[in-house]
N, C-alpha and C. Protein backbone atom coordinates (compact mmCIF):
# COMPACT_ATOMS: atom_id res chain seq x y z
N UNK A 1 130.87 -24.89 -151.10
CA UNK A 1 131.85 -25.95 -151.02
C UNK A 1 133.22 -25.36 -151.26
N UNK A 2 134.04 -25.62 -150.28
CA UNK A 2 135.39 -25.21 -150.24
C UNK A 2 136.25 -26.09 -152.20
N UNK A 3 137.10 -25.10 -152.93
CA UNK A 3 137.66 -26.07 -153.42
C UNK A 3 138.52 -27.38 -152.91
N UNK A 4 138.42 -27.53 -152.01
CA UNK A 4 139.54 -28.85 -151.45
C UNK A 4 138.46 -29.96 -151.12
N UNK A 5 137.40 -29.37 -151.39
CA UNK A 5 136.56 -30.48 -150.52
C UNK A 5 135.74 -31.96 -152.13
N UNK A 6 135.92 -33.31 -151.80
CA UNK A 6 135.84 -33.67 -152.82
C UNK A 6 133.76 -33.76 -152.96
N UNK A 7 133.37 -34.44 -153.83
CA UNK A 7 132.23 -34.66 -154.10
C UNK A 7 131.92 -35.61 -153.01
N UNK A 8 130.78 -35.87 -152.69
CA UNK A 8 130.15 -36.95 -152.03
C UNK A 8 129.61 -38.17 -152.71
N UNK A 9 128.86 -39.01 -152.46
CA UNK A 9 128.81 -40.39 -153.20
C UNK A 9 128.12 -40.81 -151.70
N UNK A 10 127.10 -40.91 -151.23
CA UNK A 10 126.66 -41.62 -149.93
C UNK A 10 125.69 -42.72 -150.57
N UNK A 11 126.26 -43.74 -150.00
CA UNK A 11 125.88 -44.97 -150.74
C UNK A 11 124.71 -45.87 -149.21
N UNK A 12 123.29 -46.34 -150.11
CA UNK A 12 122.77 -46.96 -148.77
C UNK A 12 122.73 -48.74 -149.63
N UNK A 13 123.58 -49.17 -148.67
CA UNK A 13 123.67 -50.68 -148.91
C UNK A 13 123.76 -51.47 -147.77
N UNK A 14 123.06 -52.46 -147.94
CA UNK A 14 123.58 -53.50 -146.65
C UNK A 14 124.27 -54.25 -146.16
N UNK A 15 125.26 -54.70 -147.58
CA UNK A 15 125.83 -55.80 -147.93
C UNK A 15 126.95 -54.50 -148.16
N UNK A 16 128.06 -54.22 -147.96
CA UNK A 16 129.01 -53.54 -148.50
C UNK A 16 130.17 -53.92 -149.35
N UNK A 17 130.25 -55.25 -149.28
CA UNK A 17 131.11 -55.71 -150.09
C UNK A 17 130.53 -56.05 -151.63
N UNK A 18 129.01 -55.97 -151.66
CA UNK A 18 128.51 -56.04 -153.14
C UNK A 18 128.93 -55.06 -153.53
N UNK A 19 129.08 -53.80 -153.54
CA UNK A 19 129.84 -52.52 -154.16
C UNK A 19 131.11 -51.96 -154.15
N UNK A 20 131.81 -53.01 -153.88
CA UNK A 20 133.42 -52.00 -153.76
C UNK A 20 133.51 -51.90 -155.09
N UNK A 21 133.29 -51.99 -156.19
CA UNK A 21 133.50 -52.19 -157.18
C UNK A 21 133.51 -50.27 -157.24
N UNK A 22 131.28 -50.28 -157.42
CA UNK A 22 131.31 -48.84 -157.66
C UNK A 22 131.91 -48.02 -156.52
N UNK A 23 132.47 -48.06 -155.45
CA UNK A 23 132.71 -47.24 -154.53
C UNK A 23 134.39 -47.03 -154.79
N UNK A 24 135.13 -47.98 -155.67
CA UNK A 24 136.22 -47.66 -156.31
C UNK A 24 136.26 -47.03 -157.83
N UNK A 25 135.01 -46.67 -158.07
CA UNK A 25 134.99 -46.06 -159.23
C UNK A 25 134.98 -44.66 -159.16
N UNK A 26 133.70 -44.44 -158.18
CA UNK A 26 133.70 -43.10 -157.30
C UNK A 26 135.05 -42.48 -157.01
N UNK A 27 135.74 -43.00 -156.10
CA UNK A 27 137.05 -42.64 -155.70
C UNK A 27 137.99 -42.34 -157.11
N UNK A 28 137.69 -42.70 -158.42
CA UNK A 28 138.70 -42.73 -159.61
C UNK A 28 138.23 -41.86 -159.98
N UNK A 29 136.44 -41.05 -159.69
CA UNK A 29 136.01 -39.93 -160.18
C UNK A 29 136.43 -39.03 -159.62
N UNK A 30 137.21 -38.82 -158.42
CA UNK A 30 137.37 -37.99 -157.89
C UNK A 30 136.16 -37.72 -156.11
N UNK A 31 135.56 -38.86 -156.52
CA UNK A 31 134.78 -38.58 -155.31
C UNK A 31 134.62 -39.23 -153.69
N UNK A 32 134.21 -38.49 -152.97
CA UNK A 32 134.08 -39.45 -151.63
C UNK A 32 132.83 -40.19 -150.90
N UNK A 33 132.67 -41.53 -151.08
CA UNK A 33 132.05 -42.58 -150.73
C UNK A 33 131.93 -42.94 -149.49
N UNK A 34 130.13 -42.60 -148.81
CA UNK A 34 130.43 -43.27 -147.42
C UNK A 34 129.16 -44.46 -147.82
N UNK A 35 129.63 -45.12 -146.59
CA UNK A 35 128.47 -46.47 -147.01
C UNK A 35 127.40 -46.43 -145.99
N UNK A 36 126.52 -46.66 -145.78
CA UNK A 36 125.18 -46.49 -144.91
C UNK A 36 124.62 -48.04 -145.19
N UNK A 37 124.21 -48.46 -143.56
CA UNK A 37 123.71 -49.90 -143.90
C UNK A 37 122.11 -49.41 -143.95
N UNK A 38 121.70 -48.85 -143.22
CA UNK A 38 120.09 -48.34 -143.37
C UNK A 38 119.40 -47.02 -143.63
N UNK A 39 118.45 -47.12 -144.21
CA UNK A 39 118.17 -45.32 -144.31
C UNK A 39 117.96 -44.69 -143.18
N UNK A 40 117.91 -45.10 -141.79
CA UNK A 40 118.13 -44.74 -140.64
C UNK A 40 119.52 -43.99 -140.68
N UNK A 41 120.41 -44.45 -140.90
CA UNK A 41 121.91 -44.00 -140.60
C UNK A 41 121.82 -42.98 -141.65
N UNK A 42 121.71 -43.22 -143.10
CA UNK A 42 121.84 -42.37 -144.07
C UNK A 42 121.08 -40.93 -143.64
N UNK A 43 119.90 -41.21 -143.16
CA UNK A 43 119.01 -39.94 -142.94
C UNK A 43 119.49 -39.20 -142.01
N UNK A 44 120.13 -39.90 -140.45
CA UNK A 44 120.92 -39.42 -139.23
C UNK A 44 122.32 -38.15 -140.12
N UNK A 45 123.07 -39.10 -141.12
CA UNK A 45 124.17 -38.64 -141.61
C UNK A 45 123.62 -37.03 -142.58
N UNK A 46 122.81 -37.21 -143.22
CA UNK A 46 122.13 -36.22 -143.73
C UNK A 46 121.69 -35.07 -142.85
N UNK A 47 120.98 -35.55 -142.15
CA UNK A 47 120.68 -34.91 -140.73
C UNK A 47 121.71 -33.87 -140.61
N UNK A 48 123.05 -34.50 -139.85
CA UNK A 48 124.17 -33.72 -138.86
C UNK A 48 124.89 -33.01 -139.95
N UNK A 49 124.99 -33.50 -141.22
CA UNK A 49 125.71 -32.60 -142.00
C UNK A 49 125.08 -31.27 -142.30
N UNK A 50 123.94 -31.42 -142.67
CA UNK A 50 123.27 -30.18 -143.78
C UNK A 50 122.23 -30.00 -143.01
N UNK A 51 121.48 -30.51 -141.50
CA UNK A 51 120.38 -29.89 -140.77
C UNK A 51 119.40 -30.87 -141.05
N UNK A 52 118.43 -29.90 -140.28
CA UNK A 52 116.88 -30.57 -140.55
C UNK A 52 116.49 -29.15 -140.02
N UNK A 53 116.12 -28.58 -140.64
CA UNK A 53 115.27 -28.74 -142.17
C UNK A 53 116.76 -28.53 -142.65
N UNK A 54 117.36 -29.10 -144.04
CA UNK A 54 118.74 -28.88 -144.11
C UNK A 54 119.01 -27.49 -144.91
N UNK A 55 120.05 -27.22 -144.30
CA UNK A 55 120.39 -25.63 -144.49
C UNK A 55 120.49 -25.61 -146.45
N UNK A 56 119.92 -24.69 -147.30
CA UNK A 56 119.95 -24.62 -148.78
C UNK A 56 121.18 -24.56 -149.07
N UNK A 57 122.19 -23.10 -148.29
CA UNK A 57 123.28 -22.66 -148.49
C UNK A 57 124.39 -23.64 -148.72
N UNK A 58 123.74 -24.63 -147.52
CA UNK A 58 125.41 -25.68 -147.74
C UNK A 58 124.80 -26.50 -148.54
N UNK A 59 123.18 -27.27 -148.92
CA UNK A 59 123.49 -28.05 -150.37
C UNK A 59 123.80 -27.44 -151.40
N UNK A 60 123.25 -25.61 -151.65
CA UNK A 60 123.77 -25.31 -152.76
C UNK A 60 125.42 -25.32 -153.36
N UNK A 61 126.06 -25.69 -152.15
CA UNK A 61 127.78 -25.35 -152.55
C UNK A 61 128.06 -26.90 -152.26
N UNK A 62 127.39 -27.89 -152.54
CA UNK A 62 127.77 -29.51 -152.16
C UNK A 62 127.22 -29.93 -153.93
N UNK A 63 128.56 -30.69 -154.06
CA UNK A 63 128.18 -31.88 -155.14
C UNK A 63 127.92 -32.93 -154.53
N UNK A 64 126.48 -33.23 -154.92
CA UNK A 64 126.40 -34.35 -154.04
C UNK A 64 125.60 -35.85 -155.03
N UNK A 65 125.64 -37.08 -155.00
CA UNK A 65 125.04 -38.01 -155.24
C UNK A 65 124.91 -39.26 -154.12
N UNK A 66 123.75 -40.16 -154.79
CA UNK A 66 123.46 -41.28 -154.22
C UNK A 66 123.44 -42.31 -154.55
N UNK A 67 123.62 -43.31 -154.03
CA UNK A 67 123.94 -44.86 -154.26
C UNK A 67 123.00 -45.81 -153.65
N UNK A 68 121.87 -46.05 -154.58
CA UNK A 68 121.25 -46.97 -153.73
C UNK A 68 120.46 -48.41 -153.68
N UNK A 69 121.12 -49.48 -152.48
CA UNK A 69 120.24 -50.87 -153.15
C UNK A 69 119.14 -50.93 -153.54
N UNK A 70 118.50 -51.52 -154.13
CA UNK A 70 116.89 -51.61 -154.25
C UNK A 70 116.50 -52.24 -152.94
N UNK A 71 117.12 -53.37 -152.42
CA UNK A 71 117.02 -54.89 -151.78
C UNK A 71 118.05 -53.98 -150.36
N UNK A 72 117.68 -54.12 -149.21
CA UNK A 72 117.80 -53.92 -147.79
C UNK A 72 116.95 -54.93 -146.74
N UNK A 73 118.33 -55.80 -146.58
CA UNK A 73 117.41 -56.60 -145.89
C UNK A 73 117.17 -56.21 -144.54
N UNK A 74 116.09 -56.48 -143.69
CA UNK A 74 115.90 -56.37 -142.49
C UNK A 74 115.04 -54.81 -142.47
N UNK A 75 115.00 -53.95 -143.40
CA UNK A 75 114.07 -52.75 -143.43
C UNK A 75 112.95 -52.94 -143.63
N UNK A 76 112.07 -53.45 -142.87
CA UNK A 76 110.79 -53.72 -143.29
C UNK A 76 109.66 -52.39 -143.42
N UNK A 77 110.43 -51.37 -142.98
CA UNK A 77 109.53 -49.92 -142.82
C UNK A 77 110.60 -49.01 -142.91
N UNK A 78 109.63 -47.47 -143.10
CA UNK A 78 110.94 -46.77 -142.89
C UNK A 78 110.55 -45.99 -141.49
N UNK A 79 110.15 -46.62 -140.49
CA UNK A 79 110.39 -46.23 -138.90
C UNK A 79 110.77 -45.25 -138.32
N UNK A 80 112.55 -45.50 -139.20
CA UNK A 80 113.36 -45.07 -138.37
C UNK A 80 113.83 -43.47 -139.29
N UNK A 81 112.95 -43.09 -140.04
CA UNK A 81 113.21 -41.92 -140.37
C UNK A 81 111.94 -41.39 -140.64
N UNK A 82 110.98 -41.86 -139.40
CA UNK A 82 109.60 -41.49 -139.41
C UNK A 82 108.05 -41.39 -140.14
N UNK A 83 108.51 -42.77 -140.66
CA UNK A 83 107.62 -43.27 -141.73
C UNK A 83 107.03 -44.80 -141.61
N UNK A 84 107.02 -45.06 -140.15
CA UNK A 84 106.58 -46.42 -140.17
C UNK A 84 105.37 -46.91 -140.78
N UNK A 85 104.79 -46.39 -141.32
CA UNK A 85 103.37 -46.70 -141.61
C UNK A 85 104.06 -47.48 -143.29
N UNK A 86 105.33 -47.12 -144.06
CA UNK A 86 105.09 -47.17 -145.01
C UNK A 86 106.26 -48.18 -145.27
N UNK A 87 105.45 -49.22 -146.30
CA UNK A 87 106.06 -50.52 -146.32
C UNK A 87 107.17 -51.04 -147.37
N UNK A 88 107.97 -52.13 -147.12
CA UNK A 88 109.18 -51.71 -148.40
C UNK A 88 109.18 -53.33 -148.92
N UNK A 89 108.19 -54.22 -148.49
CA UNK A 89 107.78 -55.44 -149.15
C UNK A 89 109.10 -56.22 -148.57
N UNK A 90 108.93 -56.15 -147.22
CA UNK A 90 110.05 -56.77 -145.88
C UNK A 90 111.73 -57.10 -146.36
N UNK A 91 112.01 -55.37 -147.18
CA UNK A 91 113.01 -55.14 -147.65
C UNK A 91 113.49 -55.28 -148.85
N UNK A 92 112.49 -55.99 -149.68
CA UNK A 92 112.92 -56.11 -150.95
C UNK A 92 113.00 -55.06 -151.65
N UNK A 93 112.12 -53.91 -151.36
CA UNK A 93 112.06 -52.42 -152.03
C UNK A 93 112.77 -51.50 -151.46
N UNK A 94 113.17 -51.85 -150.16
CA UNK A 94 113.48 -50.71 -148.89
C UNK A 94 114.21 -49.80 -149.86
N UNK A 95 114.96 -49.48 -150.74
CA UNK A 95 115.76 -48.83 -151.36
C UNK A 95 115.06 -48.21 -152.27
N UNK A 96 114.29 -48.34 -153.21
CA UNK A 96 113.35 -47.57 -153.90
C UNK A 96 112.61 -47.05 -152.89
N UNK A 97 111.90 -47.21 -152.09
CA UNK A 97 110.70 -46.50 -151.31
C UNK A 97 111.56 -45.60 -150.48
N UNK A 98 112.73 -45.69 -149.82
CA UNK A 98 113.47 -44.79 -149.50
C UNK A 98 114.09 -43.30 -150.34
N UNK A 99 114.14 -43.99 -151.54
CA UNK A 99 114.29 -42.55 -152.47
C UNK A 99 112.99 -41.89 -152.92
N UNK A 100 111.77 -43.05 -153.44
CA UNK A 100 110.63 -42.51 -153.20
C UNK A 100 110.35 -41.30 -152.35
N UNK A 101 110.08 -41.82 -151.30
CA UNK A 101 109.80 -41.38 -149.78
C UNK A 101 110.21 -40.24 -149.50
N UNK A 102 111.65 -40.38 -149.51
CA UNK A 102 112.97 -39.29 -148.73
C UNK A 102 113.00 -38.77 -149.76
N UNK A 103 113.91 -39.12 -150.82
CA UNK A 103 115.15 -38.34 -152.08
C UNK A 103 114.22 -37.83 -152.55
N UNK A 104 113.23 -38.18 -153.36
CA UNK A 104 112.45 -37.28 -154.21
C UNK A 104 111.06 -37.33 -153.67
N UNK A 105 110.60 -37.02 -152.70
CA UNK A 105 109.09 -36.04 -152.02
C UNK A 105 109.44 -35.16 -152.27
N UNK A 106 108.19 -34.33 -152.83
CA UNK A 106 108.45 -33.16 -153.47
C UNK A 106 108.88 -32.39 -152.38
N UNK A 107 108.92 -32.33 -150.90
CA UNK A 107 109.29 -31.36 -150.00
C UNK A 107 110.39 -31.54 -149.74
N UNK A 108 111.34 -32.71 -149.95
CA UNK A 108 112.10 -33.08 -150.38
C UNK A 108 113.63 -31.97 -150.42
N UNK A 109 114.43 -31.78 -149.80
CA UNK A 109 115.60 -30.75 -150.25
C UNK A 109 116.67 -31.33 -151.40
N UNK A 110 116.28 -32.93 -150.98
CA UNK A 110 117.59 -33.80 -152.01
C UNK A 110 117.30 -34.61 -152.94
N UNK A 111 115.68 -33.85 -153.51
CA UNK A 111 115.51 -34.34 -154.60
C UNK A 111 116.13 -34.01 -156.17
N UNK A 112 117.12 -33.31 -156.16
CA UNK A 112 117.55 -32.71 -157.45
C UNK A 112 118.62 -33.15 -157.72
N UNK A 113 119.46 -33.99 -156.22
CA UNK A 113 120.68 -34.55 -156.92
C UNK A 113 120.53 -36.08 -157.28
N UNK A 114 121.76 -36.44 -158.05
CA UNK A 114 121.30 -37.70 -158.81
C UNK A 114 121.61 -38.47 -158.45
N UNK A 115 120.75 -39.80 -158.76
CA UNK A 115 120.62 -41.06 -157.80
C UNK A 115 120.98 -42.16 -158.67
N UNK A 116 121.30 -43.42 -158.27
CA UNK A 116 121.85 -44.69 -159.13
C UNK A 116 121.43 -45.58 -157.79
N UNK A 117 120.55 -46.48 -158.86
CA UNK A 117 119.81 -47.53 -158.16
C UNK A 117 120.77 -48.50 -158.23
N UNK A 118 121.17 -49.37 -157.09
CA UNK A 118 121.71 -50.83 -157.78
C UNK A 118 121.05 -52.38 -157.53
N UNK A 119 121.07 -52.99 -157.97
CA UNK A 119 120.13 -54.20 -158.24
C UNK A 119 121.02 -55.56 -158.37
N UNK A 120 120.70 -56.76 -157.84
CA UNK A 120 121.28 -57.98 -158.82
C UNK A 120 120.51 -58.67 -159.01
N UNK A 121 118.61 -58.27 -159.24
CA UNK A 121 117.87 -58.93 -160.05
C UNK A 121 117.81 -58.03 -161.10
N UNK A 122 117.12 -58.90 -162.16
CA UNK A 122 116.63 -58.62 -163.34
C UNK A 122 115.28 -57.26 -163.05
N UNK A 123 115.14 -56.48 -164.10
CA UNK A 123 114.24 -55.93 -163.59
C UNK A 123 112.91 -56.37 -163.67
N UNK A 124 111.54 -56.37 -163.42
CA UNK A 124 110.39 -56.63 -163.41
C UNK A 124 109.63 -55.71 -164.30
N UNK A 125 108.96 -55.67 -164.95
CA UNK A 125 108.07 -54.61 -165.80
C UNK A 125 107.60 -54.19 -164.76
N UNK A 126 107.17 -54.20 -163.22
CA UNK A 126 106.46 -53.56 -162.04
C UNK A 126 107.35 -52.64 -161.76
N UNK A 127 108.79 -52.85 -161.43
CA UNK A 127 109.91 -52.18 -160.93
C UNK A 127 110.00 -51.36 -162.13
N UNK A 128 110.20 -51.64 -163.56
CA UNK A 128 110.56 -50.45 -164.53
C UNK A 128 109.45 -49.54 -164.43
N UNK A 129 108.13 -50.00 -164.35
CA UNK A 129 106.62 -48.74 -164.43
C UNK A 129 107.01 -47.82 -163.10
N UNK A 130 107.71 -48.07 -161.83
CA UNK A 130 107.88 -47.58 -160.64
C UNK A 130 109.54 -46.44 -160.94
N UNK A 131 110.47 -47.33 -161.27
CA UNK A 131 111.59 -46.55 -161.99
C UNK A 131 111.54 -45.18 -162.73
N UNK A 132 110.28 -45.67 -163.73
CA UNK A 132 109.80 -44.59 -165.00
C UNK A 132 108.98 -43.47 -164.07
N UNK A 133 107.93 -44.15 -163.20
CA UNK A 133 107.52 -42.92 -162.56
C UNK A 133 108.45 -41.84 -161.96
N UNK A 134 108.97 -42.50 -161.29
CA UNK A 134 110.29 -41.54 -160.52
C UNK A 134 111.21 -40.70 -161.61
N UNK A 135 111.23 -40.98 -162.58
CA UNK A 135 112.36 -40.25 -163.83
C UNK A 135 111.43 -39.10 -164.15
N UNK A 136 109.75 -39.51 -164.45
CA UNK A 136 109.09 -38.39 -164.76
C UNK A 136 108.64 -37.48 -163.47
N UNK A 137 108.83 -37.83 -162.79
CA UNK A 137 108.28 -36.52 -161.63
C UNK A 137 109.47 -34.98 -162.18
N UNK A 138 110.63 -35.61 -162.69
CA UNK A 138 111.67 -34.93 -163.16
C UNK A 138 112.81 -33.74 -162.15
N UNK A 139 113.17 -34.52 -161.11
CA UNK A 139 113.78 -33.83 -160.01
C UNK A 139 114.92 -34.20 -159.92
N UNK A 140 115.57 -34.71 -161.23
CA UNK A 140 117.38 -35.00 -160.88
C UNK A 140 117.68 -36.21 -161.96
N UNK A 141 118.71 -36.13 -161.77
CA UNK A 141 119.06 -37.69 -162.72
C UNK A 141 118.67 -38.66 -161.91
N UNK A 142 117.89 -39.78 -162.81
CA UNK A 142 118.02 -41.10 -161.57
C UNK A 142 118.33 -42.36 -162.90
N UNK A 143 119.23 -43.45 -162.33
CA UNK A 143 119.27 -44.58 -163.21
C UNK A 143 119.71 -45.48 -162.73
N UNK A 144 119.50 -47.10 -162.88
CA UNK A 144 119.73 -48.10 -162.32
C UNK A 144 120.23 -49.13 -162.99
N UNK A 145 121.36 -49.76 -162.02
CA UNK A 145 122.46 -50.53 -163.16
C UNK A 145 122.50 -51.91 -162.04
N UNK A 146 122.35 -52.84 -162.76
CA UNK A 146 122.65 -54.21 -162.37
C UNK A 146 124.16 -54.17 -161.78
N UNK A 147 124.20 -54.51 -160.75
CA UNK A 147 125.80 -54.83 -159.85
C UNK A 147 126.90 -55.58 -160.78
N UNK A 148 126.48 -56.65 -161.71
CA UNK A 148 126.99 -57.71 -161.95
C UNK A 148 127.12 -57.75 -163.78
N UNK A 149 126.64 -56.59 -164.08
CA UNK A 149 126.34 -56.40 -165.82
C UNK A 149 127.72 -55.41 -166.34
N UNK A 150 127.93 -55.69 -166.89
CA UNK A 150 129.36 -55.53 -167.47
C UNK A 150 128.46 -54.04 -168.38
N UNK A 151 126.94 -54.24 -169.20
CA UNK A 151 126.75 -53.51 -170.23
C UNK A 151 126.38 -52.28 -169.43
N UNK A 152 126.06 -52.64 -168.05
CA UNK A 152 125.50 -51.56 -166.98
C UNK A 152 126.57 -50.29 -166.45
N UNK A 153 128.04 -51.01 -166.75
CA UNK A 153 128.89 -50.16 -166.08
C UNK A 153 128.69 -48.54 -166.71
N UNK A 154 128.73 -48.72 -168.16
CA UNK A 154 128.49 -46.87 -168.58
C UNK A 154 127.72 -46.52 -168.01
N UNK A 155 126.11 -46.94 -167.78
CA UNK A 155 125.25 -46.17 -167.17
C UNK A 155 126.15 -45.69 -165.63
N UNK A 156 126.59 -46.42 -164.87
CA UNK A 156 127.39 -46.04 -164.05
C UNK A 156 128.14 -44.42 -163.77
N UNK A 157 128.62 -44.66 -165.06
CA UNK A 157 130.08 -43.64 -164.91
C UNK A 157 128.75 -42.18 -165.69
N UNK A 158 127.94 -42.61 -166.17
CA UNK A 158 126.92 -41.19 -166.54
C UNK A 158 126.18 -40.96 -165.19
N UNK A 159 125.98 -41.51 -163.90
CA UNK A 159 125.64 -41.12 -162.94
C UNK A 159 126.89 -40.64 -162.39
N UNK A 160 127.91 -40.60 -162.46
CA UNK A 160 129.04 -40.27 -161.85
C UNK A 160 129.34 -38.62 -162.81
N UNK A 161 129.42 -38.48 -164.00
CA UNK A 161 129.59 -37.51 -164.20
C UNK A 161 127.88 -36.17 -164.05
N UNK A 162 127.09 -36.97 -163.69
CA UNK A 162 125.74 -35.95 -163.07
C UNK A 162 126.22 -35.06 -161.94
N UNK A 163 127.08 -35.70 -160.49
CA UNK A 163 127.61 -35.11 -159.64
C UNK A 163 128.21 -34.10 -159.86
């Protein structure tokens, strides 16, 4: 990574106006925020930057993090980044099963950088046992902050200084 070049922040949301909040926080960290409505686009964007299979050299010199809804509506699979078989509970998960899936499979190249779930339900003891799994596989920071929780914002800014 060139010094001029800022951090990344690639955010997968559907709704983009639920996050200007964190995507102006990013920017106060110093970092640069793109928004992705589906993990289709996100994976395409991943794709053209860093390859397929993606080149090590350029993630090793990239600060990079992720931003991601739990809730994607209209993703009922992940299809479109060659996983139709596997289901995201007709979008309510699409965002966990996408980092599942993609971010942290162990074959995975972008499982080590750190991820921030965002949510505006409450969590479920199903969703925290699924959360907890993913923290222990132990491949990066991951943590998830309610959109709308004021007590959530630090967790925030500690995914921001992981990058």
């Amino acid at each position: 990574m060139s010094s001029h070049e800022q951090p990344l922040v690639l955010c997968l949301e559907d709704r983009e106006a639920t996050i200007t909040y964190f995507a102006k926080q990013a920017r106060n960290a110093g970092c640069e925020p793109e928004i992705f409505g589906t993990p289709g686009e996100l994976a395409s964007y991943l794709e053209e930057r860093f390859g397929d299979p993606p080149d090590s050299g350029k993630l090793a010199r990239v600060r990079l993090g992720f931003i991601v809804d739990l809730m994607i509506l209209g993703v009922v699979d992940l299809g479109a980044i060659g996983m139709p078989q596997v289901s995201t509970r007709g979008g309510v998960h699409a965002g966990y099963v996408f980092v599942d899936r993609f971010l942290r499979d162990a074959r995975s190249d972008y499982r080590g950088f750190p991820v921030c779930f965002l949510t505006e339900r409450p969590l479920t003891s199903d969703l925290d046992q699924d959360i907890t799994a993913l923290q222990n596989r132990n491949h990066g920071f991951l943590t998830i902050v309610n959109k709308y929780s004021e007590e959530d914002r630090g967790k925030f800014g500690e995914f921001l200084s992981k990058i």
